[in-house]
C-alpha atoms as a PDB file:
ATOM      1  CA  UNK A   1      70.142  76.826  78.346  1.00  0.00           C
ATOM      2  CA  UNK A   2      67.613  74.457  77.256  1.00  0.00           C
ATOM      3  CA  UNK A   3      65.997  76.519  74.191  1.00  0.00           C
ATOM      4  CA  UNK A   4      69.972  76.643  73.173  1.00  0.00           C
ATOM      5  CA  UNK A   5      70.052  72.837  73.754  1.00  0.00           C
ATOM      6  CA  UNK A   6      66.600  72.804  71.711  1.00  0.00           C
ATOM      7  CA  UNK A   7      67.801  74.808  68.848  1.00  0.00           C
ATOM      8  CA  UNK A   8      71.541  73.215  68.306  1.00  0.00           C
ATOM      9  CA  UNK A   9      68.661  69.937  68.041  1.00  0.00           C
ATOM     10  CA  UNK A  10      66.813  71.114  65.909  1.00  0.00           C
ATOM     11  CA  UNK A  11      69.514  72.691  63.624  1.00  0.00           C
ATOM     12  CA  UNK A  12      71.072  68.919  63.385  1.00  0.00           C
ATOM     13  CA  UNK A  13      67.837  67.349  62.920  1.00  0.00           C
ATOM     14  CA  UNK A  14      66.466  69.342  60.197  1.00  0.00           C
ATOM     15  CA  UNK A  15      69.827  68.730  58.119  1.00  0.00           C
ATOM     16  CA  UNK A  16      69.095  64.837  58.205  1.00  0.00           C
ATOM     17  CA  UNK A  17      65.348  65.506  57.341  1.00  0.00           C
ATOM     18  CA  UNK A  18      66.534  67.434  53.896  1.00  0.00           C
ATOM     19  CA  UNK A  19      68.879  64.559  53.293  1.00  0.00           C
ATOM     20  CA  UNK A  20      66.450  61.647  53.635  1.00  0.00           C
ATOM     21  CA  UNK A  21      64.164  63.527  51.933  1.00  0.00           C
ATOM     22  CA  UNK A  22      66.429  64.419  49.079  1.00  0.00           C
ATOM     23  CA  UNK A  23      67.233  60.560  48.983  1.00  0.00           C
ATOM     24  CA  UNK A  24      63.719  59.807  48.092  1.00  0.00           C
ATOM     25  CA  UNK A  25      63.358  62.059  45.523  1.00  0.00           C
ATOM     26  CA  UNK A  26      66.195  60.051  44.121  1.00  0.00           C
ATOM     27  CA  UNK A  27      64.358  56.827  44.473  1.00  0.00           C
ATOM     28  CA  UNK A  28      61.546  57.303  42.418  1.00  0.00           C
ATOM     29  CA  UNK A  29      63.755  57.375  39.450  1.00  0.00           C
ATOM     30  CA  UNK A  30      64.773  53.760  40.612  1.00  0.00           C
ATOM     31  CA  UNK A  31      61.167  52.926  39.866  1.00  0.00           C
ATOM     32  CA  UNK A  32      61.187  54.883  36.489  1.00  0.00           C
ATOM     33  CA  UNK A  33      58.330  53.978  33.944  1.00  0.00           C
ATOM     34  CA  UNK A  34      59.362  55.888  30.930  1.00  0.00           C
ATOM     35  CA  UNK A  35      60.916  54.876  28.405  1.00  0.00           C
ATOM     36  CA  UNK A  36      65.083  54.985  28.992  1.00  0.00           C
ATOM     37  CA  UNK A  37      66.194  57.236  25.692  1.00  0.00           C
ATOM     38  CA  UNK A  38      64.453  59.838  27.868  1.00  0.00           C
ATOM     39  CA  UNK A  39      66.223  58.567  31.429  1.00  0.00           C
ATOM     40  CA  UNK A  40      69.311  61.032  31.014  1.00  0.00           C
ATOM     41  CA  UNK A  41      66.839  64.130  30.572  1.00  0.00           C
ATOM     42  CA  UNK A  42      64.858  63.361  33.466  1.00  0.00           C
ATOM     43  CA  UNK A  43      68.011  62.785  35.814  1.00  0.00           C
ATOM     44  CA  UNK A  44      69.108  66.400  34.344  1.00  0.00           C
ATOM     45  CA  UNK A  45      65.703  67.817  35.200  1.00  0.00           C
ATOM     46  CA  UNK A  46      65.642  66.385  38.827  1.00  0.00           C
ATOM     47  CA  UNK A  47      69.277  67.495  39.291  1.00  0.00           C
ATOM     48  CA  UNK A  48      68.725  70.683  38.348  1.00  0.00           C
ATOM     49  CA  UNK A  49      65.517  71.392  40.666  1.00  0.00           C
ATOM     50  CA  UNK A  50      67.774  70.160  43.011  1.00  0.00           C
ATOM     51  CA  UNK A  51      70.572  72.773  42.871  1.00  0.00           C
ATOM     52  CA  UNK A  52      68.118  75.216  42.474  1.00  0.00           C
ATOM     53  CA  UNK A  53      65.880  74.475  45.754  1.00  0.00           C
ATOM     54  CA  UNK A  54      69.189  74.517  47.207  1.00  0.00           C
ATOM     55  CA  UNK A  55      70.068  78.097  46.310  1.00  0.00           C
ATOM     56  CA  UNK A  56      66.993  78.871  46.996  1.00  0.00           C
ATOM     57  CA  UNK A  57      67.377  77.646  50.533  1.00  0.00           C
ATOM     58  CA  UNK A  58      70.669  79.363  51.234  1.00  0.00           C
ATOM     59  CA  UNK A  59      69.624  82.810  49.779  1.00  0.00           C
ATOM     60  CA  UNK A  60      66.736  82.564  52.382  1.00  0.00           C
ATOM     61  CA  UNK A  61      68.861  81.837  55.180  1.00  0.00           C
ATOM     62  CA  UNK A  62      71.031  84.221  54.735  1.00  0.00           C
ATOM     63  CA  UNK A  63      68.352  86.461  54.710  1.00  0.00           C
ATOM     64  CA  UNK A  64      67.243  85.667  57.932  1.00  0.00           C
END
């Protein structure tokens, strides 16, 4: 009963770690140095390495 207490944890905690985490890759373009005709393409690159780490993520848990 506890390692199924431990677990159900553990699956709720590591959702919120992702999602702070993925909040502060959003932040540093807050703090973005470049020059702004080039803002939009970076947002697009960030977003996009996004989605895909996601897929990524899913396609391995499903294989598991």
């Amino acid at each position: 009963m506890h390692e199924r207490q431990r677990k159900a944890h553990s699956s709720r905690r590591i959702r919120v770690e992702h999602g702070i985490a993925h909040r502060k890759n959003w932040r540093a373009l807050t703090r973005h140095l470049g020059r702004r005709e080039h803002m939009s393409d970076t947002v697009q690159a960030v977003a996009s390495l996004l989605s895909h780490q996601q897929t990524a993520d899913l396609v391995s848990a499903r294989q598991t």
